[in-house]
PDB file of N, CA and C in Angstrom:
ATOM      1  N   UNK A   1       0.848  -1.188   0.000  1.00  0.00           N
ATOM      2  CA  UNK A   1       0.000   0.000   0.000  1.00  0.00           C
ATOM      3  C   UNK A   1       0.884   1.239   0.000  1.00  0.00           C
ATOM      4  N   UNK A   2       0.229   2.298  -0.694  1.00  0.00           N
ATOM      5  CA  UNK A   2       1.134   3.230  -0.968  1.00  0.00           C
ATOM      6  C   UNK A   2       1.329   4.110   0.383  1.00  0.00           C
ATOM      7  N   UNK A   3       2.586   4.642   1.020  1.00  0.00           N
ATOM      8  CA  UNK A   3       2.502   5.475   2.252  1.00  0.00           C
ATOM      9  C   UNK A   3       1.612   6.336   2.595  1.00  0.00           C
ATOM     10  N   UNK A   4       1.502   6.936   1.528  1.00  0.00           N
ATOM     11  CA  UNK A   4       1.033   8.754   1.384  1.00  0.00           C
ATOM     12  C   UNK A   4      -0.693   8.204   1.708  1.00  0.00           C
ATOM     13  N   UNK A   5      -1.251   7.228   1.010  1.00  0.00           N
ATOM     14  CA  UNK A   5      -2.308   6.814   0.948  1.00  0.00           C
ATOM     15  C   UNK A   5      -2.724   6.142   2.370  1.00  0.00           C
ATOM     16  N   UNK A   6      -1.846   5.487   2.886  1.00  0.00           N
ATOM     17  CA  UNK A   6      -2.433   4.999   4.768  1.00  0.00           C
ATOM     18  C   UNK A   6      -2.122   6.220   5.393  1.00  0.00           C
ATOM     19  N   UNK A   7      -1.609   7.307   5.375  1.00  0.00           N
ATOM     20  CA  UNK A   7      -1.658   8.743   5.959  1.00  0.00           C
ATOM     21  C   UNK A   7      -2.602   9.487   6.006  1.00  0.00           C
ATOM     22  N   UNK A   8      -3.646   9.121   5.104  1.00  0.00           N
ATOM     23  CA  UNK A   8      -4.785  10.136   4.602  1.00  0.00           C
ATOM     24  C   UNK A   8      -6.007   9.507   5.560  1.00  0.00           C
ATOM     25  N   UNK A   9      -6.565  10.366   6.040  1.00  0.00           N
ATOM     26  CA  UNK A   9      -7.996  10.050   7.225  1.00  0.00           C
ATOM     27  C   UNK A   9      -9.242   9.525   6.112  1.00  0.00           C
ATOM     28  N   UNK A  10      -9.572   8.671   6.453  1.00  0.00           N
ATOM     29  CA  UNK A  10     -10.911   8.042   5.735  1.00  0.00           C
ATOM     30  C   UNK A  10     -12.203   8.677   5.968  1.00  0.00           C
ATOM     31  N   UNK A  11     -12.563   8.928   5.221  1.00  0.00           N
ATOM     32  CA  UNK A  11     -13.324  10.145   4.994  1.00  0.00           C
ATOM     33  C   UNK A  11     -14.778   9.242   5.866  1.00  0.00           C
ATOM     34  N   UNK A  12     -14.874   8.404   5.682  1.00  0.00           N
ATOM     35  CA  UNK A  12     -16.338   8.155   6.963  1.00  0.00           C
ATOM     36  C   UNK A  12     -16.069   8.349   8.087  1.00  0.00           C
ATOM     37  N   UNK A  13     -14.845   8.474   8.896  1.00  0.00           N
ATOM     38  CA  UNK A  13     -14.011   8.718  10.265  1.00  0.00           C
ATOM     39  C   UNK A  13     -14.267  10.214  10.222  1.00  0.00           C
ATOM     40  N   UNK A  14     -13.929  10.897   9.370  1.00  0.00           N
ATOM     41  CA  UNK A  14     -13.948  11.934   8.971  1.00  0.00           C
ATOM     42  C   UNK A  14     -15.502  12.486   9.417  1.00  0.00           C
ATOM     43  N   UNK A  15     -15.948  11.919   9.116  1.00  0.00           N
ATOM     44  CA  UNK A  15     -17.649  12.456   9.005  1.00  0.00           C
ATOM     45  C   UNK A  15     -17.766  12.065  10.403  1.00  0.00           C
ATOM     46  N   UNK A  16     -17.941  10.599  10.959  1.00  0.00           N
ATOM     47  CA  UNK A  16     -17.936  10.567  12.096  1.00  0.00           C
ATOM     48  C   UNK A  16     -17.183  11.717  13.501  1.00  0.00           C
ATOM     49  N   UNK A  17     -16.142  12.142  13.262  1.00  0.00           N
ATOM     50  CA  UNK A  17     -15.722  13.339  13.751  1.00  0.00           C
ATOM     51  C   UNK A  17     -16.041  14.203  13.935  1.00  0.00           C
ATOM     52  N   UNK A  18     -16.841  15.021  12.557  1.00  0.00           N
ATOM     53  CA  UNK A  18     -17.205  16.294  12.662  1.00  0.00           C
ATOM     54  C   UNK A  18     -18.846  16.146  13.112  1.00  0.00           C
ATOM     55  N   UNK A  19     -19.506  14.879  13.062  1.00  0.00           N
ATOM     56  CA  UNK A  19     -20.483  14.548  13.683  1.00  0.00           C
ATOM     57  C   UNK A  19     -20.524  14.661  15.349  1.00  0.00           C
ATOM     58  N   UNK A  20     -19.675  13.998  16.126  1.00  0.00           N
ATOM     59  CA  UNK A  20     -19.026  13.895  16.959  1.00  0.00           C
ATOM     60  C   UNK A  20     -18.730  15.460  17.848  1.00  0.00           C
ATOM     61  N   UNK A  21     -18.050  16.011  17.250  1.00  0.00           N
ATOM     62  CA  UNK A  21     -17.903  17.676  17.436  1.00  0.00           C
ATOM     63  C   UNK A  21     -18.689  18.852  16.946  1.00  0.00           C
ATOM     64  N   UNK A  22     -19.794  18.161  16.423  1.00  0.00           N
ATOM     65  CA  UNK A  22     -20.863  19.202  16.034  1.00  0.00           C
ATOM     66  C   UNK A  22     -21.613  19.114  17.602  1.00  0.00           C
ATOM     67  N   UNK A  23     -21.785  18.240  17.638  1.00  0.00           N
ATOM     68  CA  UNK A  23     -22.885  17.295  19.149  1.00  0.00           C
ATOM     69  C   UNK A  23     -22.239  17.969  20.305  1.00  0.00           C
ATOM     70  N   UNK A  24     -20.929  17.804  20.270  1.00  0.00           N
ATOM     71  CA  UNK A  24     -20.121  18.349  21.589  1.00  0.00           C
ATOM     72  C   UNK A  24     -20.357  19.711  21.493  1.00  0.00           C
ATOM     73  N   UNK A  25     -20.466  20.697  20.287  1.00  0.00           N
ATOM     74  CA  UNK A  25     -20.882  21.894  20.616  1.00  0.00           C
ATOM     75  C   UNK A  25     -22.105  22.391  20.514  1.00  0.00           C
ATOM     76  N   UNK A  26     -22.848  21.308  20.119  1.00  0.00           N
ATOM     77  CA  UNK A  26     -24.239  21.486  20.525  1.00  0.00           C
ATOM     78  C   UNK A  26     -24.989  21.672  21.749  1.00  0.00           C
ATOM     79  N   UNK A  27     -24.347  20.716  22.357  1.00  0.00           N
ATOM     80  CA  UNK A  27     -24.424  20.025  23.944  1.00  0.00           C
ATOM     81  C   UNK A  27     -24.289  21.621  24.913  1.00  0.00           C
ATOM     82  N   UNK A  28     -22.879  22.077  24.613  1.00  0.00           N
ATOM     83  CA  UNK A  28     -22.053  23.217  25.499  1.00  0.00           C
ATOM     84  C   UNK A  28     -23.256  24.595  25.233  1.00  0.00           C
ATOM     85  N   UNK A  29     -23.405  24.393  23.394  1.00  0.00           N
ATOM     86  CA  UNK A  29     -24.796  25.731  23.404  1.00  0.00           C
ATOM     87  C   UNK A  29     -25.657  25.543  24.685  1.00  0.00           C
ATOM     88  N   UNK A  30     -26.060  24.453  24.330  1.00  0.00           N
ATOM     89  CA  UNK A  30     -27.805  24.288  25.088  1.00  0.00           C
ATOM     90  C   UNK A  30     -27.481  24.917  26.695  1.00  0.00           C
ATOM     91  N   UNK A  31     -26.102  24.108  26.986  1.00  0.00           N
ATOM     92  CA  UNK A  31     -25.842  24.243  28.581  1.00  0.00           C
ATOM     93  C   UNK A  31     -25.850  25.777  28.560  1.00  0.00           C
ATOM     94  N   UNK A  32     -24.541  26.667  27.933  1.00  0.00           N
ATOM     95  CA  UNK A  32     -24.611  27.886  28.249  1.00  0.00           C
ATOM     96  C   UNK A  32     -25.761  29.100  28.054  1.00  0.00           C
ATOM     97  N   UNK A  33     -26.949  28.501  27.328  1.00  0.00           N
ATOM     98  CA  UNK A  33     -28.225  28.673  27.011  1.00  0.00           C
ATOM     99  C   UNK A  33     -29.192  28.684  28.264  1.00  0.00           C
ATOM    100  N   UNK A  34     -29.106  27.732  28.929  1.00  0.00           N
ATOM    101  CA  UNK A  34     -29.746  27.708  30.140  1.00  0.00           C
ATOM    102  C   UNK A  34     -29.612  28.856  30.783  1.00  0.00           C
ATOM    103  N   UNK A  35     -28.203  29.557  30.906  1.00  0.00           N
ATOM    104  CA  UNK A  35     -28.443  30.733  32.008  1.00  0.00           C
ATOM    105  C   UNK A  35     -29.186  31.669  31.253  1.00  0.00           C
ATOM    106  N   UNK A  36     -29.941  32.105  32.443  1.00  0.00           N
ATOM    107  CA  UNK A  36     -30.511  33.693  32.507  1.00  0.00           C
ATOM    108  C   UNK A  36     -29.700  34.865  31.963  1.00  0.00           C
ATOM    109  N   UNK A  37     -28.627  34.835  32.524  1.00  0.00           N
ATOM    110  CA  UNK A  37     -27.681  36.277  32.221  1.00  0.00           C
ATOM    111  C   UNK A  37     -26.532  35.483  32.624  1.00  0.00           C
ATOM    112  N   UNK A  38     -26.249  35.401  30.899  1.00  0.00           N
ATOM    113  CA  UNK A  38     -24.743  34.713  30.668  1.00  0.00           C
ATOM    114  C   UNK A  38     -23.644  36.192  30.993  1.00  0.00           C
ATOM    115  N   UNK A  39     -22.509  35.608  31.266  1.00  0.00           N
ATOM    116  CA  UNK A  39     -21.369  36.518  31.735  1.00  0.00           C
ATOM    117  C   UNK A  39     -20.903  37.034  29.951  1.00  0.00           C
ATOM    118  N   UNK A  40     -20.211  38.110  30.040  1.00  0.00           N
ATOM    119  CA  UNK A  40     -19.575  38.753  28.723  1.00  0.00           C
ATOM    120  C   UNK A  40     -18.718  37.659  28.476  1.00  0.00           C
ATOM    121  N   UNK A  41     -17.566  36.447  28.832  1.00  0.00           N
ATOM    122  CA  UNK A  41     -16.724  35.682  28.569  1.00  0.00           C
ATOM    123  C   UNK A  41     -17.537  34.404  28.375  1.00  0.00           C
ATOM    124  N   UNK A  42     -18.834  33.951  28.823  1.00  0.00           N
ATOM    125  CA  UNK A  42     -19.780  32.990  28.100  1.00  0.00           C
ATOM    126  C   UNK A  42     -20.886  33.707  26.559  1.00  0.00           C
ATOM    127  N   UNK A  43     -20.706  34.985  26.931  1.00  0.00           N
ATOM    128  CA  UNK A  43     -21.416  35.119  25.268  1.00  0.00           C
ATOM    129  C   UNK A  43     -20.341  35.480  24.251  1.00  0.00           C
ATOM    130  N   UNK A  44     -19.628  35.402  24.691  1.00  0.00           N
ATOM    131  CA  UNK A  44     -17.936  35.545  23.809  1.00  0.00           C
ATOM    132  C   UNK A  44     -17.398  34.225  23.616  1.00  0.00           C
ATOM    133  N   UNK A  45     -17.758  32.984  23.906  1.00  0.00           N
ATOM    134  CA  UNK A  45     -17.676  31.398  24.027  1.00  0.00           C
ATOM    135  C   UNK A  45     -18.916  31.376  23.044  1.00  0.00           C
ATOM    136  N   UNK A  46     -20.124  31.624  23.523  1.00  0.00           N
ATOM    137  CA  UNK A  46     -20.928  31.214  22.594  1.00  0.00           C
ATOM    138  C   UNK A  46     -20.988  31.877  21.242  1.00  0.00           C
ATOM    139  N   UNK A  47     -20.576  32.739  21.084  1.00  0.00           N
ATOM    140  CA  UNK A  47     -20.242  33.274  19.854  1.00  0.00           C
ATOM    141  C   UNK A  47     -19.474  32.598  18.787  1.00  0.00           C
ATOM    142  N   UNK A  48     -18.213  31.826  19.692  1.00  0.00           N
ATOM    143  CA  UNK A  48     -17.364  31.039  18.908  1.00  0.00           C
ATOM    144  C   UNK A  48     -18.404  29.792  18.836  1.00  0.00           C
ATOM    145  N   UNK A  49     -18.579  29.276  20.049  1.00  0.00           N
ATOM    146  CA  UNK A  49     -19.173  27.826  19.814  1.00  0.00           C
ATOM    147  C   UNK A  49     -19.983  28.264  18.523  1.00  0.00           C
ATOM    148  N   UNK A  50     -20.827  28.786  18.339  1.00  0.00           N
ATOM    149  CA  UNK A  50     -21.427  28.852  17.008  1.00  0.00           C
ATOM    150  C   UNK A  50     -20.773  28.942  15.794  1.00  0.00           C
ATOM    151  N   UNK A  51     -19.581  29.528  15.627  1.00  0.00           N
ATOM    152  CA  UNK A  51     -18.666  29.445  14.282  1.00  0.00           C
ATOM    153  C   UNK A  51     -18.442  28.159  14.193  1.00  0.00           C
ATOM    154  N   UNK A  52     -17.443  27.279  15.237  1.00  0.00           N
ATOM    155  CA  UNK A  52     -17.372  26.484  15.039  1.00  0.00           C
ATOM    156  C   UNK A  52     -18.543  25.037  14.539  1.00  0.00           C
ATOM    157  N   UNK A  53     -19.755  25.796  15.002  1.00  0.00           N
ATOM    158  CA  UNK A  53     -20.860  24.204  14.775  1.00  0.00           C
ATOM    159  C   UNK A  53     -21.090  24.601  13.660  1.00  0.00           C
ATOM    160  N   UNK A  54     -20.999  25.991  13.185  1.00  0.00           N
ATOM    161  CA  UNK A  54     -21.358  25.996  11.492  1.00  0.00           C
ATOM    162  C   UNK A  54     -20.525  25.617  10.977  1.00  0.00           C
ATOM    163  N   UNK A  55     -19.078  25.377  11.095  1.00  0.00           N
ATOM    164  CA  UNK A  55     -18.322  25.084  10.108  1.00  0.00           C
ATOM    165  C   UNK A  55     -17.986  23.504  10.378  1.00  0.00           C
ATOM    166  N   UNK A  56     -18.686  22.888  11.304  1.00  0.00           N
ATOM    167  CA  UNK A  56     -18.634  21.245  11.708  1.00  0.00           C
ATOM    168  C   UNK A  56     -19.688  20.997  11.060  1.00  0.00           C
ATOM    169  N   UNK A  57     -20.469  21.660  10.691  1.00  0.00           N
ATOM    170  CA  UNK A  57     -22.107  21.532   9.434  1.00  0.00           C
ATOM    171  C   UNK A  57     -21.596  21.906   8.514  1.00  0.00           C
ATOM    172  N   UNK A  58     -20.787  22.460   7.916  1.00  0.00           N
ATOM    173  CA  UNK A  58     -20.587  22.814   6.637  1.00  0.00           C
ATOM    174  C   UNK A  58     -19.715  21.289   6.465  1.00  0.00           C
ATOM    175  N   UNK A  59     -18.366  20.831   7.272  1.00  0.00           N
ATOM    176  CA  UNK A  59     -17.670  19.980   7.321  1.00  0.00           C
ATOM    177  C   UNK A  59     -18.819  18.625   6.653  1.00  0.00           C
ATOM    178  N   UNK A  60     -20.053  18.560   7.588  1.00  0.00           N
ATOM    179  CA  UNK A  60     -20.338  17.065   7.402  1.00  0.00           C
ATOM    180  C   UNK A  60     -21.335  16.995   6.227  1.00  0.00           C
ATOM    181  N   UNK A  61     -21.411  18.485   5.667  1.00  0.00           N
ATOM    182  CA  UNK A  61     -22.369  18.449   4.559  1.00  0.00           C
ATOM    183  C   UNK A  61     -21.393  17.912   3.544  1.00  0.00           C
ATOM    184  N   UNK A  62     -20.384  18.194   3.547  1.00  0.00           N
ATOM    185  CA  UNK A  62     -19.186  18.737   2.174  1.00  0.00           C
ATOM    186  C   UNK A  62     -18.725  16.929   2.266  1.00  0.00           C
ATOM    187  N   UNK A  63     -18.314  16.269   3.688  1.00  0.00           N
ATOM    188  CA  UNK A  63     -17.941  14.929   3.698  1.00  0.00           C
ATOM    189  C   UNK A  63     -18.852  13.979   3.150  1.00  0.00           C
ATOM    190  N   UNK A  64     -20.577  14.340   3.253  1.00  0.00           N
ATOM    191  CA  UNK A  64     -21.850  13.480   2.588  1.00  0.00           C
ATOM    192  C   UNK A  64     -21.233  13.567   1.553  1.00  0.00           C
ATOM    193  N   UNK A  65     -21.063  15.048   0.971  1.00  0.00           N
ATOM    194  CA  UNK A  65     -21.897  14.737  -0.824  1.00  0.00           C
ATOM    195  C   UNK A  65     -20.422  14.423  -1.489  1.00  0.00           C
ATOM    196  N   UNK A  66     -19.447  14.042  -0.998  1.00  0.00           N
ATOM    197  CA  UNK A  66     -18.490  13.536  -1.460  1.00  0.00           C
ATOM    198  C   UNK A  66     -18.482  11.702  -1.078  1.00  0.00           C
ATOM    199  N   UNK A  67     -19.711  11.345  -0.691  1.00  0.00           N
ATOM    200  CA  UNK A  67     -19.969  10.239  -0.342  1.00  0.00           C
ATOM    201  C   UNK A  67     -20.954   9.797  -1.231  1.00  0.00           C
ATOM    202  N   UNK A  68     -21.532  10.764  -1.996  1.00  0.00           N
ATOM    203  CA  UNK A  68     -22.456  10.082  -2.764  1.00  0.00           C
ATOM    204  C   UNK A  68     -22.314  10.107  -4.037  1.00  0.00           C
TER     205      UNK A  68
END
């Protein structure tokens, strides 16, 4: 088997991952969601947490349709 080729992440692992870490920042929304009056350094977290779950949704859209 070629090197370069067992180096490369398998793209269903792949999906599983960003599946995986979409959930984990799903999870952290909901929690920091619960408070009433989040602190300026939790709506500055949730700000990111949201970049990041869009771009873990963009990730597992882009890993599907390269699956189909």
């Amino acid at each position: 088997m070629d090197r370069r080729r067992a180096n490369l992440p398998n793209p269903l692992d792949q999906l599983h991952e960003a599946e995986h870490r979409h959930r984990s920042l799903d999870s952290r929304l909901i929690e920091l969601g619960r408070r009433a009056y989040p602190t300026p350094s939790e709506q500055r977290e949730m700000a990111e947490l949201k970049k990041r779950k869009l771009q873990a949704k963009d990730e597992i859209a882009r890993l599907r349709s390269m699956g189909s």
